[in-house]
PDB file of N, CA and C in Angstrom:
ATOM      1  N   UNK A   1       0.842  -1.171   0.000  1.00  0.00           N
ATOM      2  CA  UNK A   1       0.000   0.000   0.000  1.00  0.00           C
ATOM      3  C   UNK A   1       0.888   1.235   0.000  1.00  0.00           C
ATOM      4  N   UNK A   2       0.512   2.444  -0.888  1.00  0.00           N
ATOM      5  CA  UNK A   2       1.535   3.450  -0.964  1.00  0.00           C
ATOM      6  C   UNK A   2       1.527   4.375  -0.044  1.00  0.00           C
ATOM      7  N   UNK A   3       2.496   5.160   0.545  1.00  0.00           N
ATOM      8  CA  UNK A   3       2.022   6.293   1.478  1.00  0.00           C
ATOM      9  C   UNK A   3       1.060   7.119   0.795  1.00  0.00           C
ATOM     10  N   UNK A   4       0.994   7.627   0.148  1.00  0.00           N
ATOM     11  CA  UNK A   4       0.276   8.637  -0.388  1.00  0.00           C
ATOM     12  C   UNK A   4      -0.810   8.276  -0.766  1.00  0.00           C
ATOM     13  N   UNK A   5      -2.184   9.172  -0.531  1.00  0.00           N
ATOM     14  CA  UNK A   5      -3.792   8.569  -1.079  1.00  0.00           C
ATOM     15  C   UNK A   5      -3.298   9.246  -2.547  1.00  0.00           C
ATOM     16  N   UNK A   6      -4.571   8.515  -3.244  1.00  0.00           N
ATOM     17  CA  UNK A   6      -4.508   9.002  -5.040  1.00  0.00           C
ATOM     18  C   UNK A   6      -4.941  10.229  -5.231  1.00  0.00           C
ATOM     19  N   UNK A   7      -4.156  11.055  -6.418  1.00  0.00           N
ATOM     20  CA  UNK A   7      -4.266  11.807  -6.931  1.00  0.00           C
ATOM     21  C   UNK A   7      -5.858  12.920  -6.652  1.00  0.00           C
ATOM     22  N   UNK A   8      -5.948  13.765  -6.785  1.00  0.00           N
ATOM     23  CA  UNK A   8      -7.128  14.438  -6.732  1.00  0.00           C
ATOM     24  C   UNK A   8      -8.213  13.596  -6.291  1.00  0.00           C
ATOM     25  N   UNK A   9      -8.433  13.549  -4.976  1.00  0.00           N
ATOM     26  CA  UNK A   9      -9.562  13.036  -3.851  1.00  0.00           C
ATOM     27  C   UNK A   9     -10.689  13.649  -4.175  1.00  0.00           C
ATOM     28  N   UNK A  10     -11.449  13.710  -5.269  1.00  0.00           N
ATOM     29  CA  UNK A  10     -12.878  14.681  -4.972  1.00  0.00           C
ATOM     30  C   UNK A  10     -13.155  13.757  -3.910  1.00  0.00           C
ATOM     31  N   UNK A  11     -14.385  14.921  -3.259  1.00  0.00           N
ATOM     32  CA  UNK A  11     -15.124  14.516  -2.101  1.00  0.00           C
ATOM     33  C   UNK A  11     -14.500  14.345  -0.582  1.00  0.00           C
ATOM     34  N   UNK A  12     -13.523  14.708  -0.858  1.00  0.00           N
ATOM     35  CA  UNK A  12     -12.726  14.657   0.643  1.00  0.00           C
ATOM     36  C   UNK A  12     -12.737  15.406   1.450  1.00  0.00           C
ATOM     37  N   UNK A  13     -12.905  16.434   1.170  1.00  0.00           N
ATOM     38  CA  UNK A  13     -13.921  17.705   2.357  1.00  0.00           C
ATOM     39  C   UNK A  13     -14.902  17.575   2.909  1.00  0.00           C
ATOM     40  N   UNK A  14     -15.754  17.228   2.046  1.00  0.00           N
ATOM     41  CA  UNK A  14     -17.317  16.899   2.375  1.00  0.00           C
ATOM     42  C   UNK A  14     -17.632  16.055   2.286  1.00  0.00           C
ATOM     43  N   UNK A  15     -18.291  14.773   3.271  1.00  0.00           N
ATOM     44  CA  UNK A  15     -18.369  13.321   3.130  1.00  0.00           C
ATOM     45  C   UNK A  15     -20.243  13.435   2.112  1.00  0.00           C
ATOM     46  N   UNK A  16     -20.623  14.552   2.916  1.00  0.00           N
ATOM     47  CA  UNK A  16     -22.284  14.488   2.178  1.00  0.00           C
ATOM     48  C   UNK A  16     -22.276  14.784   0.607  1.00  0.00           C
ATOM     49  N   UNK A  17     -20.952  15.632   0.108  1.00  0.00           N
ATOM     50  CA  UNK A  17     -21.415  16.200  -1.061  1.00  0.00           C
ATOM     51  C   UNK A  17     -21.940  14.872  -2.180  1.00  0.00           C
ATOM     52  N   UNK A  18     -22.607  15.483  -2.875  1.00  0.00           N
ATOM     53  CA  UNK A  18     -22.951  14.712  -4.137  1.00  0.00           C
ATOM     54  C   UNK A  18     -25.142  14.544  -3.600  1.00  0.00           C
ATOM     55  N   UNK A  19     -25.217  14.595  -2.427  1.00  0.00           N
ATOM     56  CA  UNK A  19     -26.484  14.559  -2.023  1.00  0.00           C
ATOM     57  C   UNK A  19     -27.594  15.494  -2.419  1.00  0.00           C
ATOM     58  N   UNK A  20     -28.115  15.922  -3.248  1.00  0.00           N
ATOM     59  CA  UNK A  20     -29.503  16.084  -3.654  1.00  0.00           C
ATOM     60  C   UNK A  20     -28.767  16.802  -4.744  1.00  0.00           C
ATOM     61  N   UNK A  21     -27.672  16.415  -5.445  1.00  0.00           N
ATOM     62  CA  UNK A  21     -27.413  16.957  -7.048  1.00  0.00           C
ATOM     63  C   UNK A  21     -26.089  18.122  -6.275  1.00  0.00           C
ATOM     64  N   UNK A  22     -25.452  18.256  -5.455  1.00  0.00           N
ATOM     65  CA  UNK A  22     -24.811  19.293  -4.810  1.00  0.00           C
ATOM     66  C   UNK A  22     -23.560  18.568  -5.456  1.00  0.00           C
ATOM     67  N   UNK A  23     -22.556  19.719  -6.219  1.00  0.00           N
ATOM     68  CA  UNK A  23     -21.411  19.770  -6.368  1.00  0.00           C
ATOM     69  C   UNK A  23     -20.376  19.119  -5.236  1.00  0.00           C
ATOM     70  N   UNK A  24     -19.234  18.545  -5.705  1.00  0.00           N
ATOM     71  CA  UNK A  24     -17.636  17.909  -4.388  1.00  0.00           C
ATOM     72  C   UNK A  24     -17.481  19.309  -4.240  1.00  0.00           C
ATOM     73  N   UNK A  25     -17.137  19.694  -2.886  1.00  0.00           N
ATOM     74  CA  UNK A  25     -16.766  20.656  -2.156  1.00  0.00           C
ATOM     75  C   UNK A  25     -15.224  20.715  -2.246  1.00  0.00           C
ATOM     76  N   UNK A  26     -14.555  21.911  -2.779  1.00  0.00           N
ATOM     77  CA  UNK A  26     -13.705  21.543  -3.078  1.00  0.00           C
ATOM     78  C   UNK A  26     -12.425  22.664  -1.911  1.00  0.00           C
ATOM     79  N   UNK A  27     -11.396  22.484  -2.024  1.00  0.00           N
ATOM     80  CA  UNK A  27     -10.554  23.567  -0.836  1.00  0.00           C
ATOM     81  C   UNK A  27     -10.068  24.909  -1.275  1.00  0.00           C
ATOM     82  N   UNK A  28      -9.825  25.591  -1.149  1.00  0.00           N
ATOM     83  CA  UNK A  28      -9.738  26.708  -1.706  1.00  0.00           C
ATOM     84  C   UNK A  28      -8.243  26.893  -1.702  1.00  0.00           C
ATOM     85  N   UNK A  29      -7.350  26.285  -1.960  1.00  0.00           N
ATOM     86  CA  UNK A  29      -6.046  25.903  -2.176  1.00  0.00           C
ATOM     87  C   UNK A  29      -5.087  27.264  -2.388  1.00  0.00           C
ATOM     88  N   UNK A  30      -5.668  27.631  -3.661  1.00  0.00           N
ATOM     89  CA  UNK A  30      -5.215  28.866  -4.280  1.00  0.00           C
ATOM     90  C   UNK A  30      -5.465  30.036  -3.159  1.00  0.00           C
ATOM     91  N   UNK A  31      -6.382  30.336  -2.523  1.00  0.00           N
ATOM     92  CA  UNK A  31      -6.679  31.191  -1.788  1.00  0.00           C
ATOM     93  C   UNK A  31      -5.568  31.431  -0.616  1.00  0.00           C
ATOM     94  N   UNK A  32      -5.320  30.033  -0.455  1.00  0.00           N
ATOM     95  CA  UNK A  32      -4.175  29.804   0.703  1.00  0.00           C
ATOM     96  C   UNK A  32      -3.105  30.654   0.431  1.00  0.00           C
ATOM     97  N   UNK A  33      -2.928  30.128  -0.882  1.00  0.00           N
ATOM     98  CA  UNK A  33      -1.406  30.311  -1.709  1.00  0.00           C
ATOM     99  C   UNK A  33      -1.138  32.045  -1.791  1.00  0.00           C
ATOM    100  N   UNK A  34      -2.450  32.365  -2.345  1.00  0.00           N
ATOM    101  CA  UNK A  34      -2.473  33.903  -2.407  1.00  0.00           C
ATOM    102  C   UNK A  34      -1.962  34.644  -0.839  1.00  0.00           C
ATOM    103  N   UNK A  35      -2.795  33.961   0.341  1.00  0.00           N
ATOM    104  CA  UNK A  35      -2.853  34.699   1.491  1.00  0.00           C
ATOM    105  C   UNK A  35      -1.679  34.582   2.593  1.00  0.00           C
ATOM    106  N   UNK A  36      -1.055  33.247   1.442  1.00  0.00           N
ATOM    107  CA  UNK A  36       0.649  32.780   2.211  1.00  0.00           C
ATOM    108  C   UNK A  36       1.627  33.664   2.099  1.00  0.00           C
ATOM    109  N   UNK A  37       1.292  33.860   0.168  1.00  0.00           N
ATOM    110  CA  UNK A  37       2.061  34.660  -0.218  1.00  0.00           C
ATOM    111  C   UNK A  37       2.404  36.183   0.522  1.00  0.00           C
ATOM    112  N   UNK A  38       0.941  36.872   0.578  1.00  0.00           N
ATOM    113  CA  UNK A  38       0.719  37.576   1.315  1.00  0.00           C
ATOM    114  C   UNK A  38       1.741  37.841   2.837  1.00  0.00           C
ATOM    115  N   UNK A  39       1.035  37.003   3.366  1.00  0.00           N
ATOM    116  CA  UNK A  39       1.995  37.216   4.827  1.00  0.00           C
ATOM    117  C   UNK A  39       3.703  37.345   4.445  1.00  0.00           C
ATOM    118  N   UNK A  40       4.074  35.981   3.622  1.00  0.00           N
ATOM    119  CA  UNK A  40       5.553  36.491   3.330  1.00  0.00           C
ATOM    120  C   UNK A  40       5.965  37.540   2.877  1.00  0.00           C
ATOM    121  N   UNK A  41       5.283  38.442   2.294  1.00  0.00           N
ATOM    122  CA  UNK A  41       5.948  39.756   1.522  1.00  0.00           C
ATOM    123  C   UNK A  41       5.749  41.106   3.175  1.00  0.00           C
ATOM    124  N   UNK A  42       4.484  40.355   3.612  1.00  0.00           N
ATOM    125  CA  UNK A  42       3.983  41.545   5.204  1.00  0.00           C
ATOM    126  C   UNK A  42       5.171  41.202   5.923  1.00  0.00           C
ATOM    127  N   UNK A  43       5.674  40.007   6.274  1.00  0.00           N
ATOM    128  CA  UNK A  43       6.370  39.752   7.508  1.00  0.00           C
ATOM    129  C   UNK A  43       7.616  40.095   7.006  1.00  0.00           C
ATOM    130  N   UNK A  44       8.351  39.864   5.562  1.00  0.00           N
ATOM    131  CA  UNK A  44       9.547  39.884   5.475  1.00  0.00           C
ATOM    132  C   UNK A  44       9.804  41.977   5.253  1.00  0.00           C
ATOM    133  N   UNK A  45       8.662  42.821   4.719  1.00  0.00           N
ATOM    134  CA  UNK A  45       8.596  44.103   5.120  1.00  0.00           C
ATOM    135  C   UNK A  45       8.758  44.470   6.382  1.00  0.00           C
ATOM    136  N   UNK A  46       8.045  44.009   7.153  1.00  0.00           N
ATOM    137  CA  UNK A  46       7.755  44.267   8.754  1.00  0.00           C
ATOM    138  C   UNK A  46       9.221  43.826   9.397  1.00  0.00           C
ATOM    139  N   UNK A  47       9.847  42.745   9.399  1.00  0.00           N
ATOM    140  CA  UNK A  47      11.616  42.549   9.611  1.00  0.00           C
ATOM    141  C   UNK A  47      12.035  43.363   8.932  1.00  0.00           C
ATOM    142  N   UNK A  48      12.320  43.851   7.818  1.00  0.00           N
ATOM    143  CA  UNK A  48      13.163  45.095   7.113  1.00  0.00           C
ATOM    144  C   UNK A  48      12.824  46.343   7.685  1.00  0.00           C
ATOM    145  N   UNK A  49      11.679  46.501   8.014  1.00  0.00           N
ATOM    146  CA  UNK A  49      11.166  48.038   8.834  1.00  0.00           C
ATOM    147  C   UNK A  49      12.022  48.080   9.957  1.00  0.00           C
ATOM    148  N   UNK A  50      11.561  47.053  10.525  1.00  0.00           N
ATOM    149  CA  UNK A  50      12.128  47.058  12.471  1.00  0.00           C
ATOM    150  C   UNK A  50      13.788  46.910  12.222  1.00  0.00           C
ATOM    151  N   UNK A  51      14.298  46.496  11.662  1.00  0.00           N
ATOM    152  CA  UNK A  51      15.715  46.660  11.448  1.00  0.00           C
ATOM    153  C   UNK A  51      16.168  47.958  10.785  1.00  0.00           C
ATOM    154  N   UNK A  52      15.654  48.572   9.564  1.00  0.00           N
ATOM    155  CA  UNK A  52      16.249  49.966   9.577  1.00  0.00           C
ATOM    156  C   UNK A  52      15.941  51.020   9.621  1.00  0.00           C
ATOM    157  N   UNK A  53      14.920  50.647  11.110  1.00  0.00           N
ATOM    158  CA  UNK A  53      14.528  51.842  11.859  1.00  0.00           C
ATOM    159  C   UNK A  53      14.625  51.741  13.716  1.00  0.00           C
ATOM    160  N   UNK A  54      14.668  52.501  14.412  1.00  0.00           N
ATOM    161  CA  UNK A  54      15.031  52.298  15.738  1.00  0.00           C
ATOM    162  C   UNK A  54      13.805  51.924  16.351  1.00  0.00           C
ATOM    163  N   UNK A  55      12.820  50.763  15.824  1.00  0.00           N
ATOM    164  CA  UNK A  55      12.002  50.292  16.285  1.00  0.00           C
ATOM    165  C   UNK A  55      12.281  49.063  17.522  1.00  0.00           C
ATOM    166  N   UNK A  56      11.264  48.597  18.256  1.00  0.00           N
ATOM    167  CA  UNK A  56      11.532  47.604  19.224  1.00  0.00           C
ATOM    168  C   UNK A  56      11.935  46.088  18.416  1.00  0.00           C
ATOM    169  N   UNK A  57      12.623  45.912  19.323  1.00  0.00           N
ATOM    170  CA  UNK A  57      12.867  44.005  18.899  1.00  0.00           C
ATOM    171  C   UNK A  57      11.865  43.231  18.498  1.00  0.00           C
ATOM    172  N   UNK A  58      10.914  43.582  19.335  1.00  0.00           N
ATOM    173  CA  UNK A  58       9.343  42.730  19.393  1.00  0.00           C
ATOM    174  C   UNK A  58       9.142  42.993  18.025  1.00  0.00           C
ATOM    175  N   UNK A  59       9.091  43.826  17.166  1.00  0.00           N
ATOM    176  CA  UNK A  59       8.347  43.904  15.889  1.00  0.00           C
ATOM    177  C   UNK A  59       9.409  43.048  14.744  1.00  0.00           C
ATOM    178  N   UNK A  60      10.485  43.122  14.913  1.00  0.00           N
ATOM    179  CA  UNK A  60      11.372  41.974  14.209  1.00  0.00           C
ATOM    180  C   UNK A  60      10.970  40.760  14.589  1.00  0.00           C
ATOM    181  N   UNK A  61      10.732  40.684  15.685  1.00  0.00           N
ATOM    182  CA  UNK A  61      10.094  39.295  15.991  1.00  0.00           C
ATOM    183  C   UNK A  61       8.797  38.925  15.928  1.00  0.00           C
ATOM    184  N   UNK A  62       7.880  39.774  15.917  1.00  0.00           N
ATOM    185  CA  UNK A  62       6.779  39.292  15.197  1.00  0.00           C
ATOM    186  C   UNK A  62       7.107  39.443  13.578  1.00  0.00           C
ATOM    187  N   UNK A  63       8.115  40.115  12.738  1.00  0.00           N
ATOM    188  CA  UNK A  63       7.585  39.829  11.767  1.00  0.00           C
ATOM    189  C   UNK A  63       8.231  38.524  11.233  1.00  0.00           C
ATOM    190  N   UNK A  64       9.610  37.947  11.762  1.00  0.00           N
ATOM    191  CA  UNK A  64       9.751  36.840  12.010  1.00  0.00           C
ATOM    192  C   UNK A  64       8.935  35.492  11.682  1.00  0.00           C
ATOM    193  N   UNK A  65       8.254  35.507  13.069  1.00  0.00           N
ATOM    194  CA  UNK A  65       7.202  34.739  13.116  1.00  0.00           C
ATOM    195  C   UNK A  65       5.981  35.039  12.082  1.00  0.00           C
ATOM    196  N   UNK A  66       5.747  36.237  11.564  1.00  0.00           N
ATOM    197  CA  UNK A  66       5.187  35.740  10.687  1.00  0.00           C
ATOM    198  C   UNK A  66       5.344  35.479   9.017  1.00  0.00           C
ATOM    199  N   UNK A  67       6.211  35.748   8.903  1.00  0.00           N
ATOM    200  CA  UNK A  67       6.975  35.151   8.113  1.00  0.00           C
ATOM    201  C   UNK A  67       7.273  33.609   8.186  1.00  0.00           C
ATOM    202  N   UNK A  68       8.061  32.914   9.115  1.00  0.00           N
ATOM    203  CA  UNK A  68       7.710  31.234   9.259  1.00  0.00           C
ATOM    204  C   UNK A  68       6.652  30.766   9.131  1.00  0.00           C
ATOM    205  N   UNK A  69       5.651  31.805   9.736  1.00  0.00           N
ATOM    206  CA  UNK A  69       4.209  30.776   9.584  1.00  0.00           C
ATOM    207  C   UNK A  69       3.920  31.173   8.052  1.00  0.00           C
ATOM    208  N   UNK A  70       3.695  31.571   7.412  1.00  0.00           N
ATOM    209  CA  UNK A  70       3.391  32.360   6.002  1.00  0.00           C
ATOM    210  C   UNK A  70       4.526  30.984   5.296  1.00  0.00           C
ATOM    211  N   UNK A  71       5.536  31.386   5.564  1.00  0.00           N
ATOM    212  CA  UNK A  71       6.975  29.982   4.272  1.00  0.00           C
ATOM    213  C   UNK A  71       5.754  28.324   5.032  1.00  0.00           C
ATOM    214  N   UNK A  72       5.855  28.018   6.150  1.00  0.00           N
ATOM    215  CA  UNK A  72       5.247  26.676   6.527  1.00  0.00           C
ATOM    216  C   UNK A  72       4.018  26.554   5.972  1.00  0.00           C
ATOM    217  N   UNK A  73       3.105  27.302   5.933  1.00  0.00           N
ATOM    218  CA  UNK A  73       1.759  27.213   5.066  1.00  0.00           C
ATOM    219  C   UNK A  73       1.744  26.983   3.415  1.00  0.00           C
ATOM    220  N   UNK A  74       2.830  27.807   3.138  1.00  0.00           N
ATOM    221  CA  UNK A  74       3.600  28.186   1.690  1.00  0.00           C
ATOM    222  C   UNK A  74       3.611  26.841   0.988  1.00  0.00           C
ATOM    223  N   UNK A  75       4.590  26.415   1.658  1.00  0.00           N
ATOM    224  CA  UNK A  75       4.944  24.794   1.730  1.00  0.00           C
ATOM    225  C   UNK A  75       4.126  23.587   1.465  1.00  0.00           C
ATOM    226  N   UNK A  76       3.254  23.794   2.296  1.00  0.00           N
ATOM    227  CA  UNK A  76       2.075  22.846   2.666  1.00  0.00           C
ATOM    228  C   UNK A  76       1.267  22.886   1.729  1.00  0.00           C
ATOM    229  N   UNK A  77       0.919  23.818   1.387  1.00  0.00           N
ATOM    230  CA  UNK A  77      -0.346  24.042   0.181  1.00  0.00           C
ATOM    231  C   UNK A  77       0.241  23.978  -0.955  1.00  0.00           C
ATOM    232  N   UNK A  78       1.406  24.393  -1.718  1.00  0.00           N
ATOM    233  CA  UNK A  78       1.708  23.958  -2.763  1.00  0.00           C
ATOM    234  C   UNK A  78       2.090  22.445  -2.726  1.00  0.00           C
ATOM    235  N   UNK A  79       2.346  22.060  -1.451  1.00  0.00           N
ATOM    236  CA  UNK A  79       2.719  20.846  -1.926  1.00  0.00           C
ATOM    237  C   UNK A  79       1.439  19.660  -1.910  1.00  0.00           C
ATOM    238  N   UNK A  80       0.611  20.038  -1.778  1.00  0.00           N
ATOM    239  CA  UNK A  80      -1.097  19.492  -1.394  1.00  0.00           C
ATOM    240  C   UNK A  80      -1.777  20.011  -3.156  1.00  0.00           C
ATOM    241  N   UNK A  81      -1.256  20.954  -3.809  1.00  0.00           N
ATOM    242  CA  UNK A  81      -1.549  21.247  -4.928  1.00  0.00           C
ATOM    243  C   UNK A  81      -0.947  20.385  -5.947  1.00  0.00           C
ATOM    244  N   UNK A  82       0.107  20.226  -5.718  1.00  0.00           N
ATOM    245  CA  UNK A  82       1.035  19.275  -6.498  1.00  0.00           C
ATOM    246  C   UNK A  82       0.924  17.706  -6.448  1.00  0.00           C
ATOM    247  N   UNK A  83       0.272  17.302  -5.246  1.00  0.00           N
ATOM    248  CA  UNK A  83      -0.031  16.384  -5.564  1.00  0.00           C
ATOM    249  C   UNK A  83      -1.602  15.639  -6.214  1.00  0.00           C
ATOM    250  N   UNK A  84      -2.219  16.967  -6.431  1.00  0.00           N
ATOM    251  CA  UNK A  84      -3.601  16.693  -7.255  1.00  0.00           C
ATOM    252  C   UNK A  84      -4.769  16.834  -6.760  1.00  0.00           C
ATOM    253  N   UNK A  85      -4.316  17.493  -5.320  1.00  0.00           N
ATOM    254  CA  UNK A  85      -5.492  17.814  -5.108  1.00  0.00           C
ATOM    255  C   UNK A  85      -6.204  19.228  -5.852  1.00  0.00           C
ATOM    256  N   UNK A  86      -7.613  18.870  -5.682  1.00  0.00           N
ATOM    257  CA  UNK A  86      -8.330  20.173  -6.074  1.00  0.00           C
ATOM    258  C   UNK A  86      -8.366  21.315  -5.596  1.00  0.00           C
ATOM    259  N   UNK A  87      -8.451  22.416  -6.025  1.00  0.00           N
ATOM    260  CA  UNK A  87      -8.988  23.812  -5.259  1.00  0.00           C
ATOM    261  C   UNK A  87      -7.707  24.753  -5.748  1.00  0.00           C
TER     262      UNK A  87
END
């Protein structure tokens, strides 16, 4: 048996879909990707601010952190795209 389930899972969100003529519910994948992207360009601004300006530490470090979380999501969803899933 392979690690990986097959290629593009319709129906794997929603166990009901397909019930009274209703479309597979599908993930909004891209949306992710957009809003990952997003944070990486906010967080890696927000570290460049707090560094060349005499701002507090704390704001390098939140933008830090959000920046890791933004690349780890990054990650995840393209790589959930790549393997066939929908959305």
């Amino acid at each position: 048996m392979s690690a990986h389930p097959p290629r593009g899972r319709p129906d794997h969100h929603d166990p009901t879909s397909g019930w009274g003529g209703a479309p597979p519910a599908y993930s909004a994948l891209t949306l992710r990707i957009v809003l990952a992207g997003f944070g990486v360009v906010l967080g890696a601004g927000l570290v460049a601010w707090a560094l060349l300006t005499t701002a507090p530490v704390a704001f390098a470090l939140l933008g830090v952190a959000v920046l890791l979380l933004a690349l780890v999501n990054l990650v995840v969803v393209v790589r959930r795209k790549t393997r066939g899933e929908p959305g």
